[in-house]
C-alpha atoms as a PDB file:
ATOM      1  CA  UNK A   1      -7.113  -6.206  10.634  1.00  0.00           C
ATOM      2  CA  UNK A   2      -4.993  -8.923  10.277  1.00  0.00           C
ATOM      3  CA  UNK A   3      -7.257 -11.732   9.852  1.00  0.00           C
ATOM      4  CA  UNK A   4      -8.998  -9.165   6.708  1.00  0.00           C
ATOM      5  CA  UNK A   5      -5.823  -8.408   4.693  1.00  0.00           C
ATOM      6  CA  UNK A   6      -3.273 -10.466   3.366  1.00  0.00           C
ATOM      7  CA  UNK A   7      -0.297 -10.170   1.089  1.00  0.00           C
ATOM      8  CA  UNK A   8       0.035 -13.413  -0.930  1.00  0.00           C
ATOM      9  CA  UNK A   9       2.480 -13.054  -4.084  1.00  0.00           C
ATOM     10  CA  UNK A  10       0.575 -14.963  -6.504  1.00  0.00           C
ATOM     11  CA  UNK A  11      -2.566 -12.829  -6.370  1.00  0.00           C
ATOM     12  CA  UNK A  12      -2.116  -9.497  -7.546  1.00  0.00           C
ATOM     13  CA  UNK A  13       1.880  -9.285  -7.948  1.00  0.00           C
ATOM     14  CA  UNK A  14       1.465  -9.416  -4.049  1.00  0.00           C
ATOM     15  CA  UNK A  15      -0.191  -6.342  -3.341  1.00  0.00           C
ATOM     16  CA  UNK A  16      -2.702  -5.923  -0.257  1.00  0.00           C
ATOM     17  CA  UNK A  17      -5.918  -8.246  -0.571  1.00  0.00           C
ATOM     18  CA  UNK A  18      -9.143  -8.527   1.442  1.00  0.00           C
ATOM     19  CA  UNK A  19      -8.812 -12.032   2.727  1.00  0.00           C
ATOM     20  CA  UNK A  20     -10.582 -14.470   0.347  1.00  0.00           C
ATOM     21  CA  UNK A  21     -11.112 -11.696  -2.602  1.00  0.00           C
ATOM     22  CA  UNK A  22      -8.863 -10.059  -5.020  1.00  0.00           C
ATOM     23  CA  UNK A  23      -9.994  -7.117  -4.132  1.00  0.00           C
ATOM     24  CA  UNK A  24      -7.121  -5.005  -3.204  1.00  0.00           C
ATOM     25  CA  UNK A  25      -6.670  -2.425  -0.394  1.00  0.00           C
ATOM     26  CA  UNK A  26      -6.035   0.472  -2.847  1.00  0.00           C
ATOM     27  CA  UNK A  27      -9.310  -0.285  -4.799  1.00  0.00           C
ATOM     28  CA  UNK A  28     -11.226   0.411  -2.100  1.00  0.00           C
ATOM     29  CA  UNK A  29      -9.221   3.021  -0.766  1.00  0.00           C
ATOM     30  CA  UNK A  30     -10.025   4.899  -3.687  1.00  0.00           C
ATOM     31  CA  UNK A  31     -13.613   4.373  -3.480  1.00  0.00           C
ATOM     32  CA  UNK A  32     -13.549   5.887  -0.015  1.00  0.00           C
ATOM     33  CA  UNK A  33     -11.876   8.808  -0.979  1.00  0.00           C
ATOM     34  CA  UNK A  34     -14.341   9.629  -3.679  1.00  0.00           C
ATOM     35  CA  UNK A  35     -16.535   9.759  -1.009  1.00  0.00           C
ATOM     36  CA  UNK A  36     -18.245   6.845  -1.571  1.00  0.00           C
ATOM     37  CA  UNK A  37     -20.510   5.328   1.433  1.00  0.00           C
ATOM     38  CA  UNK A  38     -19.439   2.102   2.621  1.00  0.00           C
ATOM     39  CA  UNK A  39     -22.637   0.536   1.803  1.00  0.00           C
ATOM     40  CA  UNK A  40     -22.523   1.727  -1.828  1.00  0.00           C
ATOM     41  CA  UNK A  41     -19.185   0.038  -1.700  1.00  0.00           C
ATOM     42  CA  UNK A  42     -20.552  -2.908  -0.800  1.00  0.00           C
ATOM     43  CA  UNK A  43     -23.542  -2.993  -2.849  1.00  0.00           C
ATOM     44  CA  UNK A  44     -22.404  -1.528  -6.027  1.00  0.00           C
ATOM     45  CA  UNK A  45     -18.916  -2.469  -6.378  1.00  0.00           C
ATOM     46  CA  UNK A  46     -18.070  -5.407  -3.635  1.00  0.00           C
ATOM     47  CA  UNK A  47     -20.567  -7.378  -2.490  1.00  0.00           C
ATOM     48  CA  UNK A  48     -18.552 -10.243  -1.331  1.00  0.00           C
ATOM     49  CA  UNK A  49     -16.744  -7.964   1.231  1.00  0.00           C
ATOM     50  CA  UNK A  50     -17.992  -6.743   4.674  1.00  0.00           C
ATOM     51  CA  UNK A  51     -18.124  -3.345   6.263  1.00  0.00           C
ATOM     52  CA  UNK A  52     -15.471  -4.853   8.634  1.00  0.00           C
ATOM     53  CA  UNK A  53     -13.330  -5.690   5.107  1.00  0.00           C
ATOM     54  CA  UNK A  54     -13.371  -1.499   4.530  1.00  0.00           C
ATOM     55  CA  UNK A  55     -12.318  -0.707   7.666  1.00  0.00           C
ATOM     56  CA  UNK A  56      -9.487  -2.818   7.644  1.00  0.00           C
ATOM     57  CA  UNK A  57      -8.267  -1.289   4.316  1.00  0.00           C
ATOM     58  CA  UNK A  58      -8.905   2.079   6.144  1.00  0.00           C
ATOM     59  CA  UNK A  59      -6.627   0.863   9.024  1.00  0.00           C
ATOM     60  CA  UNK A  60      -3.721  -1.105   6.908  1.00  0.00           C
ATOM     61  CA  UNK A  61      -3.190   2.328   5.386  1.00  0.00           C
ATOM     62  CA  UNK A  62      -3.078   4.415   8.514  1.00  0.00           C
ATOM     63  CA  UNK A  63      -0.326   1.602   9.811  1.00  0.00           C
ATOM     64  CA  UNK A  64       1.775   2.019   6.689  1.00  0.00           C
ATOM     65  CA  UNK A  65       1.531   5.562   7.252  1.00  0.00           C
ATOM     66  CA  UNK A  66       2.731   5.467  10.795  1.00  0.00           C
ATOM     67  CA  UNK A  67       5.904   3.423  10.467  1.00  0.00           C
ATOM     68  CA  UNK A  68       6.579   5.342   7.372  1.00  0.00           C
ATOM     69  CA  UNK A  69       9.988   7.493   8.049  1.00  0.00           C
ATOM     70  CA  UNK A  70       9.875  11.160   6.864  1.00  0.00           C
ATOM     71  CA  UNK A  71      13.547  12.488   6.614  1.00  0.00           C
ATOM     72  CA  UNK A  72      13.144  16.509   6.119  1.00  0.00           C
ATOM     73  CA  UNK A  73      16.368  18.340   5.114  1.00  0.00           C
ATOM     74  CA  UNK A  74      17.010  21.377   6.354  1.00  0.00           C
ATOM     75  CA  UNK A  75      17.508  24.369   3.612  1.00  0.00           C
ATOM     76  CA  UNK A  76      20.964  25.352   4.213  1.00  0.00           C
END
């Protein structure tokens, strides 16, 4: 995943990028949860990116998600 997604402040106010593109992370994310088929993806909306690039979106979110710290307080 690493070598798909980058952070780079001066594209996109630094937000998540497919390498190369300024296509960002969320973007696509979205398109997957519409249920959109990679390939559509690709065809329709990206064509510069890679099935590779969508499943590195897939798993950047997954490791935000699992270093993310839930704190639950406890109704008193």
């Amino acid at each position: 995943m690493k070598n798909r997604i980058e952070i780079n402040p001066n594209i996109h106010f630094g937000k998540p990028c497919i390498i190369g593109t300024r296509i960002t992370v969320i973007d696509v994310l979205e398109l997957v949860n519409e249920g959109i088929p990679f390939k559509k993806i690709i065809k329709d909306y990206y064509p510069d990116i890679q099935f590779e690039d969508i499943k590195a979106c897939i798993r950047y979110a997954i490791e935000i998600v699992e270093t993310e710290d839930i704190h639950i307080a406890e109704k008193v």
